[in-house]
C-alpha atoms as a PDB file:
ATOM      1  CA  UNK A   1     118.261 199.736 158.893  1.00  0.00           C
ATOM      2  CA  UNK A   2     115.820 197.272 160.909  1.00  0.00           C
ATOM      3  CA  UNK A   3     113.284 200.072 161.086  1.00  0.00           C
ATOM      4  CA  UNK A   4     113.595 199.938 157.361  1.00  0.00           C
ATOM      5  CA  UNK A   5     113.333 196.296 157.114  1.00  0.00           C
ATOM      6  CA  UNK A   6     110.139 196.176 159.707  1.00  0.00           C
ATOM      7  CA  UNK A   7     108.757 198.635 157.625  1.00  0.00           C
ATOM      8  CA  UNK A   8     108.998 196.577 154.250  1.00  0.00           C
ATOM      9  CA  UNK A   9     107.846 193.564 156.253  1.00  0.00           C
ATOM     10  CA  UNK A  10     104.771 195.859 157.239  1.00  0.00           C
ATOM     11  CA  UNK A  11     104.342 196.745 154.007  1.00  0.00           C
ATOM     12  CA  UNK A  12     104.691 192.864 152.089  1.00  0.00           C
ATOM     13  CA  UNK A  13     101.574 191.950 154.312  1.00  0.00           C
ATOM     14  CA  UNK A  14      99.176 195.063 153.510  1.00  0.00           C
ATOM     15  CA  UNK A  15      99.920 194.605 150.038  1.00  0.00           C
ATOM     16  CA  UNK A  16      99.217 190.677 150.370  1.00  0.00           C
ATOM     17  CA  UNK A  17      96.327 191.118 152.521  1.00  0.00           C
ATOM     18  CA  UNK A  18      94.970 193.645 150.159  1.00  0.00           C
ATOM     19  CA  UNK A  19      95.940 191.456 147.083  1.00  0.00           C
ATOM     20  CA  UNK A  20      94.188 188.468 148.617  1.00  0.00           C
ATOM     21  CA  UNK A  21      90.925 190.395 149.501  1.00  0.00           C
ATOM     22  CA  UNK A  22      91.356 192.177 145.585  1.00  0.00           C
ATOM     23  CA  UNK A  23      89.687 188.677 144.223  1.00  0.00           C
ATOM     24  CA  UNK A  24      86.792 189.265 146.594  1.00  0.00           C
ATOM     25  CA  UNK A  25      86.556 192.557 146.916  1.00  0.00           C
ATOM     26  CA  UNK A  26      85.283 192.497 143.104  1.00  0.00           C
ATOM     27  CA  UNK A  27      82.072 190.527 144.605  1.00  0.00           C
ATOM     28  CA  UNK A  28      80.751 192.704 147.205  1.00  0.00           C
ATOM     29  CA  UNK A  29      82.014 196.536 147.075  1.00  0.00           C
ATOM     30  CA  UNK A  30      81.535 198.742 150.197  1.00  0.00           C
ATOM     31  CA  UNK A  31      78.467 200.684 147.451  1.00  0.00           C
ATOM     32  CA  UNK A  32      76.462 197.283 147.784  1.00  0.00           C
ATOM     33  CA  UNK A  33      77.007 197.305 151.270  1.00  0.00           C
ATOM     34  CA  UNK A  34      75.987 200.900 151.403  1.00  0.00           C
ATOM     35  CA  UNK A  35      72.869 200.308 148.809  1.00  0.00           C
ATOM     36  CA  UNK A  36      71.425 197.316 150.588  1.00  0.00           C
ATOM     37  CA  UNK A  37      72.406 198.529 154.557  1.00  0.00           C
ATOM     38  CA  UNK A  38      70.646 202.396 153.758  1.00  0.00           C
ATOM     39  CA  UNK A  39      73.902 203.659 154.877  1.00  0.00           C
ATOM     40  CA  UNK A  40      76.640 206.041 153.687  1.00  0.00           C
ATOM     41  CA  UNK A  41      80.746 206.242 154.656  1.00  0.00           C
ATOM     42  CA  UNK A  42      80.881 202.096 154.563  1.00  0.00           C
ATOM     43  CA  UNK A  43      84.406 201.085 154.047  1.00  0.00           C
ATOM     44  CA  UNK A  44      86.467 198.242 153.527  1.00  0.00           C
ATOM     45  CA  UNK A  45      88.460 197.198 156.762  1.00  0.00           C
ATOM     46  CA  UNK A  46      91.565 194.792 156.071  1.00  0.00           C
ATOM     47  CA  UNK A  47      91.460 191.476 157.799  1.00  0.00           C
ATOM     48  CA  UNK A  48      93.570 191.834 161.460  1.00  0.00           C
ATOM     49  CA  UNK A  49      93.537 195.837 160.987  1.00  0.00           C
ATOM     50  CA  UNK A  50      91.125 195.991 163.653  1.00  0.00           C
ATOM     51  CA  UNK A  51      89.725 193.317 166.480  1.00  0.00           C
ATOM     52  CA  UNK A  52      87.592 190.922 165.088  1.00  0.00           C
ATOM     53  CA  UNK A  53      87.855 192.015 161.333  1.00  0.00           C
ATOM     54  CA  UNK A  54      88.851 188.435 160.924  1.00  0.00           C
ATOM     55  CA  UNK A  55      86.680 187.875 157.686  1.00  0.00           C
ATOM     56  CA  UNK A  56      87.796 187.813 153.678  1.00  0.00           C
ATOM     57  CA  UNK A  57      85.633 190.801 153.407  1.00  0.00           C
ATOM     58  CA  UNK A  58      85.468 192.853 156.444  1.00  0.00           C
ATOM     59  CA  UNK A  59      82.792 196.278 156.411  1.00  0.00           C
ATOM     60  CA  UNK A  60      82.611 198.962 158.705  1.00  0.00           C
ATOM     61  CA  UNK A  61      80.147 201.645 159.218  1.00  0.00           C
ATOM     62  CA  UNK A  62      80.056 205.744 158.910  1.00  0.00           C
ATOM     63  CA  UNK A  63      81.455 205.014 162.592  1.00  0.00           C
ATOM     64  CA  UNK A  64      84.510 202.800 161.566  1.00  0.00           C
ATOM     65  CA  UNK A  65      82.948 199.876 163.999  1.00  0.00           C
ATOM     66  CA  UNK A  66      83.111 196.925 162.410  1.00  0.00           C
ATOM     67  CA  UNK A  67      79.271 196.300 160.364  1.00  0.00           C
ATOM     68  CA  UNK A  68      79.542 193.133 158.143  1.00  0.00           C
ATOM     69  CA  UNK A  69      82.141 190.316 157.637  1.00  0.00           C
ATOM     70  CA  UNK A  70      81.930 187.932 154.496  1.00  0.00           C
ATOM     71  CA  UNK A  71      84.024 184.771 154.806  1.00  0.00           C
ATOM     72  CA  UNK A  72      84.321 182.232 151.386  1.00  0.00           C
ATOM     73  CA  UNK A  73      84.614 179.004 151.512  1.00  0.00           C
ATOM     74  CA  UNK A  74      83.837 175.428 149.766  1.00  0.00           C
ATOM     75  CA  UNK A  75      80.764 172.742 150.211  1.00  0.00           C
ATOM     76  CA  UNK A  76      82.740 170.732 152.925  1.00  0.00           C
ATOM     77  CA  UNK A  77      82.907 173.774 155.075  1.00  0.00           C
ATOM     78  CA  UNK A  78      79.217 174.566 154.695  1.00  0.00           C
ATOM     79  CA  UNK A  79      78.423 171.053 155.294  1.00  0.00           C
ATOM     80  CA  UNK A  80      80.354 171.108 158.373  1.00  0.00           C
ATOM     81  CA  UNK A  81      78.726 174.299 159.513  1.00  0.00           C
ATOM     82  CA  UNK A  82      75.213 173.047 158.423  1.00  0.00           C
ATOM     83  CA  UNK A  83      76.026 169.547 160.452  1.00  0.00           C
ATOM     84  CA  UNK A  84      77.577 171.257 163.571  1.00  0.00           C
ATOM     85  CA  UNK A  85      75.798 170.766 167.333  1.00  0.00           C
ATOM     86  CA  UNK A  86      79.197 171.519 169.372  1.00  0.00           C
ATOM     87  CA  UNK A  87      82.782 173.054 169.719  1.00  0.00           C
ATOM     88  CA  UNK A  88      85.699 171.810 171.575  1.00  0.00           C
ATOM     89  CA  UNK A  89      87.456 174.487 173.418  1.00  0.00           C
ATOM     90  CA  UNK A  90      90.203 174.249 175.499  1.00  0.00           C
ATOM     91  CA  UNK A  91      89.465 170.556 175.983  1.00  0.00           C
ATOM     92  CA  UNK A  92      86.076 171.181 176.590  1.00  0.00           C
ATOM     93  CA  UNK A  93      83.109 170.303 174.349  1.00  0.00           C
ATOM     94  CA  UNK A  94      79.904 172.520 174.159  1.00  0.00           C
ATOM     95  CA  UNK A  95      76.777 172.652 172.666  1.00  0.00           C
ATOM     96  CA  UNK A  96      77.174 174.941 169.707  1.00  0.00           C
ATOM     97  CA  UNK A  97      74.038 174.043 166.960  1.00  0.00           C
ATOM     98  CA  UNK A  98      74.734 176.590 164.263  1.00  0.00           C
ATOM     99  CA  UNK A  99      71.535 175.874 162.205  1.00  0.00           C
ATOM    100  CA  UNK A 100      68.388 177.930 163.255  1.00  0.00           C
ATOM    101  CA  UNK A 101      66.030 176.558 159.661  1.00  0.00           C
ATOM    102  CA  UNK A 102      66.500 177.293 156.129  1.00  0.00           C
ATOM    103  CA  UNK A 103      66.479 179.687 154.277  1.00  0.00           C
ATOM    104  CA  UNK A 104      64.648 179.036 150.730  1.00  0.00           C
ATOM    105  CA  UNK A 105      65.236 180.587 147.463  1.00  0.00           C
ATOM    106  CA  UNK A 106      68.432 181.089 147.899  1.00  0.00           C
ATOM    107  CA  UNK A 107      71.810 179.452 146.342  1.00  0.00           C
ATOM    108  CA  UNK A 108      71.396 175.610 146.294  1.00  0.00           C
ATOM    109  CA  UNK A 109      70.942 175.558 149.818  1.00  0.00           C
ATOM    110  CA  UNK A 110      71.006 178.361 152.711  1.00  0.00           C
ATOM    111  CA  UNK A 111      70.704 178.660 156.291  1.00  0.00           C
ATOM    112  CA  UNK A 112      69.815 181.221 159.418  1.00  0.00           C
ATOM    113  CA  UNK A 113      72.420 180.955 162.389  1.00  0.00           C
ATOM    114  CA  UNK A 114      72.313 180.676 165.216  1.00  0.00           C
ATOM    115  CA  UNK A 115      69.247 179.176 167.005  1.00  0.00           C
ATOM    116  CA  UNK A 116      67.693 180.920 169.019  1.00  0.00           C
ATOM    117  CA  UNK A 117      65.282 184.259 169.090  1.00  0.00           C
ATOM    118  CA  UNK A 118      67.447 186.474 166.661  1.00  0.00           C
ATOM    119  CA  UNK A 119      69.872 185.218 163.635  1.00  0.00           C
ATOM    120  CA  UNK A 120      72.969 187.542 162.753  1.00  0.00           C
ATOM    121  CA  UNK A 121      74.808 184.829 160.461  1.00  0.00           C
ATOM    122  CA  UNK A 122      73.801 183.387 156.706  1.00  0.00           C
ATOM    123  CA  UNK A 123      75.181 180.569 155.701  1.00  0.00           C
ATOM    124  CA  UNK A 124      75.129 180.176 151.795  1.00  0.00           C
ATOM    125  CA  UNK A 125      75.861 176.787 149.148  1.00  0.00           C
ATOM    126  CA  UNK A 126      75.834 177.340 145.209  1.00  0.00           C
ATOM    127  CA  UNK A 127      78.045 174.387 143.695  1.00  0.00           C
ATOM    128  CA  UNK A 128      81.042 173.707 145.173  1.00  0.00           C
ATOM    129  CA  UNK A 129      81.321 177.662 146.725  1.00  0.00           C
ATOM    130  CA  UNK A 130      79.499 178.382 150.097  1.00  0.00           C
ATOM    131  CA  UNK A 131      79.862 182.291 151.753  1.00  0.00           C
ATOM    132  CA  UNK A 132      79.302 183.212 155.285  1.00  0.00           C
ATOM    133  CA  UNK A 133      77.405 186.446 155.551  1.00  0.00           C
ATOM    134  CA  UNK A 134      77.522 187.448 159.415  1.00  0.00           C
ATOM    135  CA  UNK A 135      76.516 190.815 160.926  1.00  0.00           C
ATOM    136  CA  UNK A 136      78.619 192.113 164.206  1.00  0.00           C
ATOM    137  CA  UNK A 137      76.204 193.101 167.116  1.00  0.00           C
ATOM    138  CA  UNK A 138      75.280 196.571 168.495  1.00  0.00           C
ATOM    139  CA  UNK A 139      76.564 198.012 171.520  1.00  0.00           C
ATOM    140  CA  UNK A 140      74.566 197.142 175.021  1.00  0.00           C
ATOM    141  CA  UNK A 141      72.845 200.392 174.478  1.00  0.00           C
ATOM    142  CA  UNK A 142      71.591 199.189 171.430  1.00  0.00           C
ATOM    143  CA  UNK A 143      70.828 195.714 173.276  1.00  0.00           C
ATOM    144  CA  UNK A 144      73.271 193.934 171.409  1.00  0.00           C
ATOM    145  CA  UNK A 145      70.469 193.369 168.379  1.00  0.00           C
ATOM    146  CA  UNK A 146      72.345 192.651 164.990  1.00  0.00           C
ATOM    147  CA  UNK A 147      73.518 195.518 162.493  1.00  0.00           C
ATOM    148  CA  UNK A 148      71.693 194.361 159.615  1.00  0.00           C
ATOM    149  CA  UNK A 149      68.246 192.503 159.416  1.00  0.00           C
ATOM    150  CA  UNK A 150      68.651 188.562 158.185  1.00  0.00           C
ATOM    151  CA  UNK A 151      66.250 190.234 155.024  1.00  0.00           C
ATOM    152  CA  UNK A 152      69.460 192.781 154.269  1.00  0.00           C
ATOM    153  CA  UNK A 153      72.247 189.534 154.953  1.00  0.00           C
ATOM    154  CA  UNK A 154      70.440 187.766 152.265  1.00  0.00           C
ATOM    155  CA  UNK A 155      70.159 190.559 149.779  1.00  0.00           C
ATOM    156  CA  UNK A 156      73.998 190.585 150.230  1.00  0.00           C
ATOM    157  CA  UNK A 157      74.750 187.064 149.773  1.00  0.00           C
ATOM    158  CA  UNK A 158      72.471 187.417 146.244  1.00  0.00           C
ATOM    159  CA  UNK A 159      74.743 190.053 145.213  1.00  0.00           C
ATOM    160  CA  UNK A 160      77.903 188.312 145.795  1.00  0.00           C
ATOM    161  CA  UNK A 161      75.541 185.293 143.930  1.00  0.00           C
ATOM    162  CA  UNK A 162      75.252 186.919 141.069  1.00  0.00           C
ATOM    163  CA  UNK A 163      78.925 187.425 140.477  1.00  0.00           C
ATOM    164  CA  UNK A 164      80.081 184.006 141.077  1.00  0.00           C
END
């Protein structure tokens, strides 16, 4: 009987995390991913079913690692992201700039994250809705570069744009 139970508890939070992620999902499909990344087998990965798919819209590759995460948000939270120069952790506050420049042309306002020599996060504002459009890193063997070119983010933030 508790297996049962444990198993219908397992079950109430697929279906909710898969009924949360429905109203997104209907924004960015895994075929967008696939048309704008030149890849084939991308999937949808549930949030917490694997480390670090801790996104609204989580994306893995042909090789089930983890690709693309898509988080949605309001204004104040892009604001706050635009804004930010540290992070308090564990009592401790570091320097943590998110901004890197703008990006033009692009929702009412966008942005490159983070500083530095390569970007692997988009930060996007149109009205009162604002995405996050961040690509995981590669492997040490692959020099930990970023999955997907900043060019490729932004083609996916315009086609969740043009469904909003």
């Amino acid at each position: 009987m508790a297996r049962q139970s444990a198993i219908a508890a397992l079950l109430a939070v697929v279906v909710a995390s898969v009924s949360a992620q429905s109203g997104y999902a209907a924004l960015l499909t895994p075929a967008d991913v696939e048309k704008v990344s030149g890849l084939t087998g991308v999937t949808l990965v549930a949030r917490g079913a694997q480390p670090a798919a801790g996104g609204d819209l989580n994306f893995a590759g042909p090789d089930r690692k983890l690709l693309l995460m898509v988080n949605f948000g309001n204004a104040q939270l892009y604001r706050k992201a635009r804004e930010q120069k540290e992070i308090t952790v564990g009592g401790q506050t570091l320097p943590m700039p998110l901004f890197a420049h703008a990006v033009p042309d692009l929702g009412d306002e966008a942005f490159d994250a983070p500083p530095g020599k390569e970007q692997h996060v988009l930060y996007v504002r149109k009205g009162d809705k604002a995405i996050s459009v961040t690509t995981y890193l590669g492997s040490q063997a692959q020099r930990f570069k970023p999955l997907l070119t900043q060019a490729q983010l932004r083609d996916i933030a315009r086609v969740i744009l043009s469904r909003w």
